[in-house]
Protein backbone atom coordinates (compact mmCIF):
# COMPACT_ATOMS: atom_id res chain seq x y z
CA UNK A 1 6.66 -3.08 1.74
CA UNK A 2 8.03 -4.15 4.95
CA UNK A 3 6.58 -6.96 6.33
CA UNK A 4 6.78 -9.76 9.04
CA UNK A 5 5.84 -13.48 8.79
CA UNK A 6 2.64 -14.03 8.16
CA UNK A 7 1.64 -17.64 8.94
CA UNK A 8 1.29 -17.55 12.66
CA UNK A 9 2.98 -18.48 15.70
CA UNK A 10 6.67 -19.26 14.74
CA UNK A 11 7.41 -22.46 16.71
CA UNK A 12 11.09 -22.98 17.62
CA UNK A 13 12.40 -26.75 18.13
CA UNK A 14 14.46 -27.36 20.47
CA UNK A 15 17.55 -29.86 20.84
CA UNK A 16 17.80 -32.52 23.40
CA UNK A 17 21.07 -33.38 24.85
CA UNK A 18 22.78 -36.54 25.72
CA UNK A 19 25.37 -35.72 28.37
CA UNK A 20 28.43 -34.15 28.76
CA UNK A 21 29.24 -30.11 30.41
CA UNK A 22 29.81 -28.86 27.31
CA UNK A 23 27.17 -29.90 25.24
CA UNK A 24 24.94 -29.57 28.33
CA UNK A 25 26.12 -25.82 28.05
CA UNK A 26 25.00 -25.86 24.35
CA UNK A 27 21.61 -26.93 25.31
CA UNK A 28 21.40 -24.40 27.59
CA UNK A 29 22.42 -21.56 25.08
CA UNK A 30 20.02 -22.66 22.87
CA UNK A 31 16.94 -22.73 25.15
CA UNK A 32 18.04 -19.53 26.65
CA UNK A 33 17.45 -18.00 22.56
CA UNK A 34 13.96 -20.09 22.84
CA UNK A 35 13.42 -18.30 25.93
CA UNK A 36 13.69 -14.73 25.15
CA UNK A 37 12.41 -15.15 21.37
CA UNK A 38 9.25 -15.98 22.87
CA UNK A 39 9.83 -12.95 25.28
CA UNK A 40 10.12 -11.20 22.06
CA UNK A 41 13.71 -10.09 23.26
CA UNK A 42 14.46 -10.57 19.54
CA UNK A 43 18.11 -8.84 19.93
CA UNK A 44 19.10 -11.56 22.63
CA UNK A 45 17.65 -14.55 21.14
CA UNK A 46 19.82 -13.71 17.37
CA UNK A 47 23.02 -13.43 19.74
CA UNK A 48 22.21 -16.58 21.71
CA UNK A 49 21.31 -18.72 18.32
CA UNK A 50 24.44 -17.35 17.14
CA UNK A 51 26.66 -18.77 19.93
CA UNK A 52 25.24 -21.91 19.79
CA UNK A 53 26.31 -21.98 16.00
CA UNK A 54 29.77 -21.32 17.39
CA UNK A 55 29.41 -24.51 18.57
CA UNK A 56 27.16 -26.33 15.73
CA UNK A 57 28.10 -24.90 12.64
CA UNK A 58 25.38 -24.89 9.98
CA UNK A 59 22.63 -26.48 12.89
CA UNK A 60 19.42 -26.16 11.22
CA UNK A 61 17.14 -25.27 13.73
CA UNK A 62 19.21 -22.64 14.98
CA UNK A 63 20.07 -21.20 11.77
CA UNK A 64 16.05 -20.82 11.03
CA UNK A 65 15.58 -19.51 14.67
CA UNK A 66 17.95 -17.05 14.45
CA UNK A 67 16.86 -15.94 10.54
CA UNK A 68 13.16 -15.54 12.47
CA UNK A 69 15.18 -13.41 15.25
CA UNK A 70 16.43 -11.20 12.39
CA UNK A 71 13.12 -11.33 10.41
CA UNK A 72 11.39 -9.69 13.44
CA UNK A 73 14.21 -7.44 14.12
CA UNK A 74 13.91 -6.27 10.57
CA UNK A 75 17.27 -7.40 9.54
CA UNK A 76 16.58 -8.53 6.49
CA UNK A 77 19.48 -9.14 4.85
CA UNK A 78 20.84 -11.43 7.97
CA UNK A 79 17.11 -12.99 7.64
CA UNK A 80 17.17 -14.21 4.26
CA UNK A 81 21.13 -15.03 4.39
CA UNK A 82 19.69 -17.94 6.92
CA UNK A 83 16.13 -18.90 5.84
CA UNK A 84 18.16 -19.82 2.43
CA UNK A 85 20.97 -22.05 4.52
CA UNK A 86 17.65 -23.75 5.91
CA UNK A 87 16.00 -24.23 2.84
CA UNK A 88 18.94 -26.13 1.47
CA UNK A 89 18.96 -28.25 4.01
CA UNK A 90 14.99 -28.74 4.20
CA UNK A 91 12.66 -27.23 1.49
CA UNK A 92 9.73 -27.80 3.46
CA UNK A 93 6.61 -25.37 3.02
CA UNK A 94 7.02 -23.49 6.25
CA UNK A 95 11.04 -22.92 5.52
CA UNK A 96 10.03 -22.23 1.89
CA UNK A 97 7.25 -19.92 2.97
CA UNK A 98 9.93 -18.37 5.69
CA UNK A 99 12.67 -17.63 3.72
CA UNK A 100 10.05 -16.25 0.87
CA UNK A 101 8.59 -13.78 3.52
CA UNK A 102 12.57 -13.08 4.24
CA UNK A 103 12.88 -12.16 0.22
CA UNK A 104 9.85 -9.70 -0.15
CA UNK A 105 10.15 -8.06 3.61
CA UNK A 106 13.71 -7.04 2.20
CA UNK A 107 12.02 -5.85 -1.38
CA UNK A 108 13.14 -8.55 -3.48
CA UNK A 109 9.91 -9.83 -4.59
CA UNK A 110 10.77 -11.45 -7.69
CA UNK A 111 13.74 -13.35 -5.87
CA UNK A 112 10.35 -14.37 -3.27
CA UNK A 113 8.13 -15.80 -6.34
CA UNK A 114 9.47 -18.77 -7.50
CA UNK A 115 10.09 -19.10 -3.89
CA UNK A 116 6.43 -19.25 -3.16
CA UNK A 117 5.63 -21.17 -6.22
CA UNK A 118 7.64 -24.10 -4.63
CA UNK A 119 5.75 -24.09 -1.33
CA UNK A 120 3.01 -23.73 -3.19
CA UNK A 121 3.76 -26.94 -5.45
CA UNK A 122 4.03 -28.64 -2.18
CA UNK A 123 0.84 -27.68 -0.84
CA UNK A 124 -1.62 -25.99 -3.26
CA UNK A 125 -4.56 -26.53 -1.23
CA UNK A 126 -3.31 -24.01 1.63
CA UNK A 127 -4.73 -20.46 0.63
CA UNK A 128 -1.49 -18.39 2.66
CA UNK A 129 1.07 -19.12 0.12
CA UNK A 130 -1.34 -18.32 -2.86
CA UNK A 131 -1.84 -15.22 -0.78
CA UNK A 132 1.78 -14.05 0.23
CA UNK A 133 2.71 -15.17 -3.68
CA UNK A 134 -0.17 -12.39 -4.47
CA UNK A 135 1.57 -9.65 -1.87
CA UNK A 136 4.49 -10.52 -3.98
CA UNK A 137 3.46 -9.53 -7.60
CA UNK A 138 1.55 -6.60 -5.84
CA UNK A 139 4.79 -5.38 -4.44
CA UNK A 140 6.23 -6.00 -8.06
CA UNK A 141 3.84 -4.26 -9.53
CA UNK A 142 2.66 -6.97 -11.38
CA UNK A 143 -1.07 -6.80 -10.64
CA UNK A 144 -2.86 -8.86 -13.12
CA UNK A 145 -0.07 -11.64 -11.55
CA UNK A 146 -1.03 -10.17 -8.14
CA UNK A 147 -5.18 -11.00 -8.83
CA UNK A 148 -4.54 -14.56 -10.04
CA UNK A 149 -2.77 -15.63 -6.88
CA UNK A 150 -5.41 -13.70 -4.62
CA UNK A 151 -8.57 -15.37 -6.62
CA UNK A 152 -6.71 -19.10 -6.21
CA UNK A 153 -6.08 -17.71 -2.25
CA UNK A 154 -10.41 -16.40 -2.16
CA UNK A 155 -11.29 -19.96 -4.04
CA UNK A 156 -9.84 -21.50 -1.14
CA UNK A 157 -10.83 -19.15 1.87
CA UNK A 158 -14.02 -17.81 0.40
CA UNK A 159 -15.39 -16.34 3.84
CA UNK A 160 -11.67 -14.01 4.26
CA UNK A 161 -13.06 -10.23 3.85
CA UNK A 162 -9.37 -8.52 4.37
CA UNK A 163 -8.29 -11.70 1.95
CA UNK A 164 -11.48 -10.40 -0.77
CA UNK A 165 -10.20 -6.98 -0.40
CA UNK A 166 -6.69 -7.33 -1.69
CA UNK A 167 -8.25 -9.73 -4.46
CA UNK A 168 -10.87 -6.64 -5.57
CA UNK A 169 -8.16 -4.24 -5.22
CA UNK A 170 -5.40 -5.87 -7.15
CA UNK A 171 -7.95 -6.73 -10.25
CA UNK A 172 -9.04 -2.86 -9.84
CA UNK A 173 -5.02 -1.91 -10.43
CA UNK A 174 -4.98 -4.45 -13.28
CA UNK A 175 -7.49 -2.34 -14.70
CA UNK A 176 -9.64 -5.76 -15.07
CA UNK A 177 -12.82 -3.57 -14.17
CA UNK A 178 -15.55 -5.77 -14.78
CA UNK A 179 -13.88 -8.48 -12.57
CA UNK A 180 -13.36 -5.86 -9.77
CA UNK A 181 -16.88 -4.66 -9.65
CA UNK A 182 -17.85 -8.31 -9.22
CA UNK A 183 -15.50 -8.89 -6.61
CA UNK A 184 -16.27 -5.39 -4.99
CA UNK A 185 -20.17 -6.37 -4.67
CA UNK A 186 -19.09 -10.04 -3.02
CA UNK A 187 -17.10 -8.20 -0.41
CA UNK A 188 -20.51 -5.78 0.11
CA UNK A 189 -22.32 -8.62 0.47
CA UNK A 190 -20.12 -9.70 3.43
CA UNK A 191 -20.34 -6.49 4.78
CA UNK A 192 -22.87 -3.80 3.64
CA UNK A 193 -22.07 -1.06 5.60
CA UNK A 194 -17.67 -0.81 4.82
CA UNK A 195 -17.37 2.13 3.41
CA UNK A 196 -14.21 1.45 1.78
CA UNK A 197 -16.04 -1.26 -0.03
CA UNK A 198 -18.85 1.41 -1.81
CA UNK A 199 -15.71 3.81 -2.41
CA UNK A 200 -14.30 1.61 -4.18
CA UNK A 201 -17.56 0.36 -5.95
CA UNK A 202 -17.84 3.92 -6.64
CA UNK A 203 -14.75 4.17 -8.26
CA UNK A 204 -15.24 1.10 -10.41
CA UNK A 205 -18.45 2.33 -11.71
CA UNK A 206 -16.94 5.52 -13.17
CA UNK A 207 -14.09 3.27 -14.66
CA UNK A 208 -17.34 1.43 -16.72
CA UNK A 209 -18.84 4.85 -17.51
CA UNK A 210 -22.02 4.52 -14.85
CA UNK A 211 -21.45 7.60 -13.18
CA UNK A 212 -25.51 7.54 -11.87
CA UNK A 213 -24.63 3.81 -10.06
CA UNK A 214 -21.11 5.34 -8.83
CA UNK A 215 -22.44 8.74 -7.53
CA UNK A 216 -25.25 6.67 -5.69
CA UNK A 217 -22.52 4.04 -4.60
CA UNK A 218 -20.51 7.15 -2.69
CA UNK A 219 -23.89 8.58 -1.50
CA UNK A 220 -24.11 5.01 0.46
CA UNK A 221 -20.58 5.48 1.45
CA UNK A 222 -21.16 9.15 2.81
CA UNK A 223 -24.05 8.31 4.74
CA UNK A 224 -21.72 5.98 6.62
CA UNK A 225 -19.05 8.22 6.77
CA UNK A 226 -19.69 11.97 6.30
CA UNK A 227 -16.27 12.77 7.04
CA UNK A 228 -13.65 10.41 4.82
CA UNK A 229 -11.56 12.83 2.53
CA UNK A 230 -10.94 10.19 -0.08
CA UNK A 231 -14.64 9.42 -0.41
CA UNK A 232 -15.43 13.13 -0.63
CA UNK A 233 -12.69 13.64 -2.98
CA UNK A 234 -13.67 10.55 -4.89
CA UNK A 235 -17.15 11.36 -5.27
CA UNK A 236 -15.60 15.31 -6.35
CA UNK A 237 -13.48 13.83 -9.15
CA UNK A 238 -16.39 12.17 -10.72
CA UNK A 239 -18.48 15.10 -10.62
CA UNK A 240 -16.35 17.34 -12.02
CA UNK A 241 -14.84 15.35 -14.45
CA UNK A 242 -18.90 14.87 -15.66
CA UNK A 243 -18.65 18.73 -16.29
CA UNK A 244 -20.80 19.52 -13.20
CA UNK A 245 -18.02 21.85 -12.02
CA UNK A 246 -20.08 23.67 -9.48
CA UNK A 247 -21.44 20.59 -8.15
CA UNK A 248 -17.94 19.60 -7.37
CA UNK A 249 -17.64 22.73 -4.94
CA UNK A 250 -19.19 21.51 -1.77
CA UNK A 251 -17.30 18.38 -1.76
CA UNK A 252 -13.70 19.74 -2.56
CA UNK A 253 -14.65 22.23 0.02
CA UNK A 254 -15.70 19.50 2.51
CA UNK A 255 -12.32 17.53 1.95
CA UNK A 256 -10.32 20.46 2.57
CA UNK A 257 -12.62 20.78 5.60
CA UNK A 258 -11.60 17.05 6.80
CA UNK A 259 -7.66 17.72 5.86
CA UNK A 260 -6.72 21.42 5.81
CA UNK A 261 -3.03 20.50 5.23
CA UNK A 262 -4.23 18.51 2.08
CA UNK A 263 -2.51 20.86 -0.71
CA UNK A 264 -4.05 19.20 -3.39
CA UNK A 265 -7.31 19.21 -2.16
CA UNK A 266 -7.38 22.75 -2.00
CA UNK A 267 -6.22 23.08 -5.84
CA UNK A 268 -8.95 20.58 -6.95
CA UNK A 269 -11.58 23.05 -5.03
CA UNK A 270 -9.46 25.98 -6.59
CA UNK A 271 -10.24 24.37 -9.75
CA UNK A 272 -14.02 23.55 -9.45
CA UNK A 273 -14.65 27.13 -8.52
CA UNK A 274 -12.42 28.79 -11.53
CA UNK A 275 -14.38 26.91 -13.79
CA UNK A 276 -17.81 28.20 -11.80
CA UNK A 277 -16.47 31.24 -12.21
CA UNK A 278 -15.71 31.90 -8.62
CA UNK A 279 -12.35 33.69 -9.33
CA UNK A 280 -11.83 35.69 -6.00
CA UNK A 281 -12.68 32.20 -3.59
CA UNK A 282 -10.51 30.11 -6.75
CA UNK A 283 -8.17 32.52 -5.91
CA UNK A 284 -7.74 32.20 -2.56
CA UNK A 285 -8.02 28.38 -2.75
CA UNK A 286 -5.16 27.88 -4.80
CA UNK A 287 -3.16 30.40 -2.72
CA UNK A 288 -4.04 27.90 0.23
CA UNK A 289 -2.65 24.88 -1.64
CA UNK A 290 0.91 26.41 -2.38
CA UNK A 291 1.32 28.00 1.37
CA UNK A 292 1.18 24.19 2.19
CA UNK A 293 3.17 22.70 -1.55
CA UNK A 294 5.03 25.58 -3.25
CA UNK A 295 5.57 23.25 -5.92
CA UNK A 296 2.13 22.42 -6.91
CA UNK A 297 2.04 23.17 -10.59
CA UNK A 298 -1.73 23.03 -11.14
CA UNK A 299 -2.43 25.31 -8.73
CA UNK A 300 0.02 27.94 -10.20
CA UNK A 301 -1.35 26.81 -13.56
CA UNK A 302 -4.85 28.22 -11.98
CA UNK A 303 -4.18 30.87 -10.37
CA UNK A 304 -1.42 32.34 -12.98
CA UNK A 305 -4.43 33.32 -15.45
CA UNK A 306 -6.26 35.01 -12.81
CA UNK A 307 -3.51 37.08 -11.57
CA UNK A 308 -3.18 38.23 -15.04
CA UNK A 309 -6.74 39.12 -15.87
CA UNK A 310 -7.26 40.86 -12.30
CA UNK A 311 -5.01 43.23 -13.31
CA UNK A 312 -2.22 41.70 -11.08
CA UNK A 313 0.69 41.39 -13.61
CA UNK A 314 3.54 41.92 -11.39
CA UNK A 315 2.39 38.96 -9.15
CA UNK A 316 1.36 36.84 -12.17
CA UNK A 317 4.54 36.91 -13.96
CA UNK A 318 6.43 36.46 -10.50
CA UNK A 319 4.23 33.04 -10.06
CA UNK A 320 5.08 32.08 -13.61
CA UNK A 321 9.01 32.02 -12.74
CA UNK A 322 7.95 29.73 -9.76
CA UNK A 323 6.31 27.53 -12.02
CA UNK A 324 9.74 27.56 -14.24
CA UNK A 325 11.38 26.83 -11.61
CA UNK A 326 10.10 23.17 -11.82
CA UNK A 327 7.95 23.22 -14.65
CA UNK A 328 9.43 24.66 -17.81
CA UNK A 329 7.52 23.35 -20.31
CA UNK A 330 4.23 24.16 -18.22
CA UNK A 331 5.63 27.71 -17.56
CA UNK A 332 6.23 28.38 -21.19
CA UNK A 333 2.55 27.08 -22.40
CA UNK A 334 1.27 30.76 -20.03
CA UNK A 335 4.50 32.68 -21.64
CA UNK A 336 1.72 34.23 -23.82
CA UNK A 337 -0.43 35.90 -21.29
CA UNK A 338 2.38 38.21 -20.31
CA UNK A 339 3.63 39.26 -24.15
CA UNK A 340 2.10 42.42 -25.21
């Protein structure tokens, strides 16, 4: 996850001189790097911090300008190398919060947690460190860490939607379901007609085994949004993994209508229509799927069987060695089909 500060304008302080050409020159240098950082010439503004460090070795302000210059120019390394000089100096909670964004822009969010922790010891009140320390764990993987720090972030911004969102979402990958269906229908409530919201209600439903409230949850969602794969293919799963293979069809079928280059949307429609008995259109759908992913091992796992009992053993057999190819184990479990 590469990402750029996050707690607004970045305000750069500027030195004031007290006479003399060369120190006069300085001054200039540096407000030249003010200049075109706000110009968002990010390139010029790192090389004009940096020759004012020439001349002021281990200056903070230009050592945290310059780690913002880098931090925007995605130079992360040179980003966090500074923002850590800085925080030596001054572990305030914007250089804390700085050189933290620094750490998890570059991918090392555990190096960024503590960092956050400390910003957030200095100001626990202010919901954007609770936040970034929940982008953090997320980026971790650590989601049950991940919905803490976003519920003590919500507690203290309760009218945030995008904020609510990554709360619901992170207690939905902690697999805390019960939490995430509450926090799902408090984000509805701010806005009842995101469909992303009802997917996702939908979703957590079927995770609490109340497939009628999910399957009317993406009903709500598809009246919004006829169109979205992922609802269509959300709404599929659920059906078919309720058994209702055929009633699975028409919404495989209308996700592969939405995405035609979705491979694996095509093998779950494949699938729905084996299992209906639709060999010849199951088929033809999981021939679709591996023109786009030749390495798509349930759809050769599909169609492999059909091959064989159409009478098609030549072509079934030279699937199967695709399949080994990749799959060895999965190629050897349909070894039997072609032993006589």
């Amino acid at each position: 996850m590469m990402r750029l500060i996050r707690t607004g304008a970045v305000a750069l302080a500027l030195l004031t001189a007290s006479g003399g050409v060369a120190l006069a020159q300085d001054e200039t240098t540096f407000n030249k790097g003010v200049e075109q950082f706000n110009a968002k010439n990010y390139d010029a503004a790192a090389r004009s911090f940096g020759l004012y460090l020439q001349a002021h070795p281990g200056n903070k302000s230009a050592l945290k300008n310059r780690g913002l210059a880098y931090l925007n120019l995605k130079e992360y390394d040179l980003a966090v190398a500074d923002l850590e000089r800085v925080v030596a100096m001054d572990p305030s909670y914007d250089n804390l919060v700085q050189y933290a964004n620094a750490l998890d822009s570059s991918g090392q969010y555990l190096r960024s947690v503590p960092v956050y922790e400390r910003a957030i010891a200095l100001d626990p009140n202010n919901y954007s460190a609770w936040r970034e320390l929940g982008v953090a764990h997320a980026a971790a993987k650590n989601f049950s860490k991940a919905a803490d720090a976003y519920g003590k972030a919500v507690e203290r911004k309760t009218t945030d939607f995008a904020l609510r969102s990554l709360y619901s979402d992170a207690l939905y990958d902690a697999k805390r379901f019960p939490e995430a269906l509450a926090s799902y229908r408090a984000q509805e409530k701010m806005n009842t007609r995101d469909a992303p919201t009802l997917r996702m209600i939908g979703n957590t439903l079927v995770k609490t085994g109340d497939l009628p409230g999910a399957l009317a949850a993406f009903d709500r969602g598809l009246a919004l949004t006829p169109n979205d794969y992922q609802m269509n293919m959300d709404k599929g799963d659920a059906v078919f993994n309720s058994k209702d293979f055929a009633g699975s069809v028409p919404l495989y079928r209308k996700a592969t209508q939405v995405n035609p280059k979705s491979a694996i949307a095509h093998e779950y429609l494949g699938d729905a229509l084996r299992l209906s008995k639709d060999y010849a259109a199951a088929r033809a759908s999981y021939e679709t799927a591996l023109k786009l992913d030749a390495r798509l091992g349930g759809a050769l796992k599909g169609l492999i069987p059909i091959l064989k009992y159409q009478g098609e053993t030549e072509a079934g057999k030279a699937r199967l060695e695709q399949l080994r190819a990749f799959d060895k184990a999965g190629a050897e479990a349909l070894d039997h089909l072609f032993k006589d």
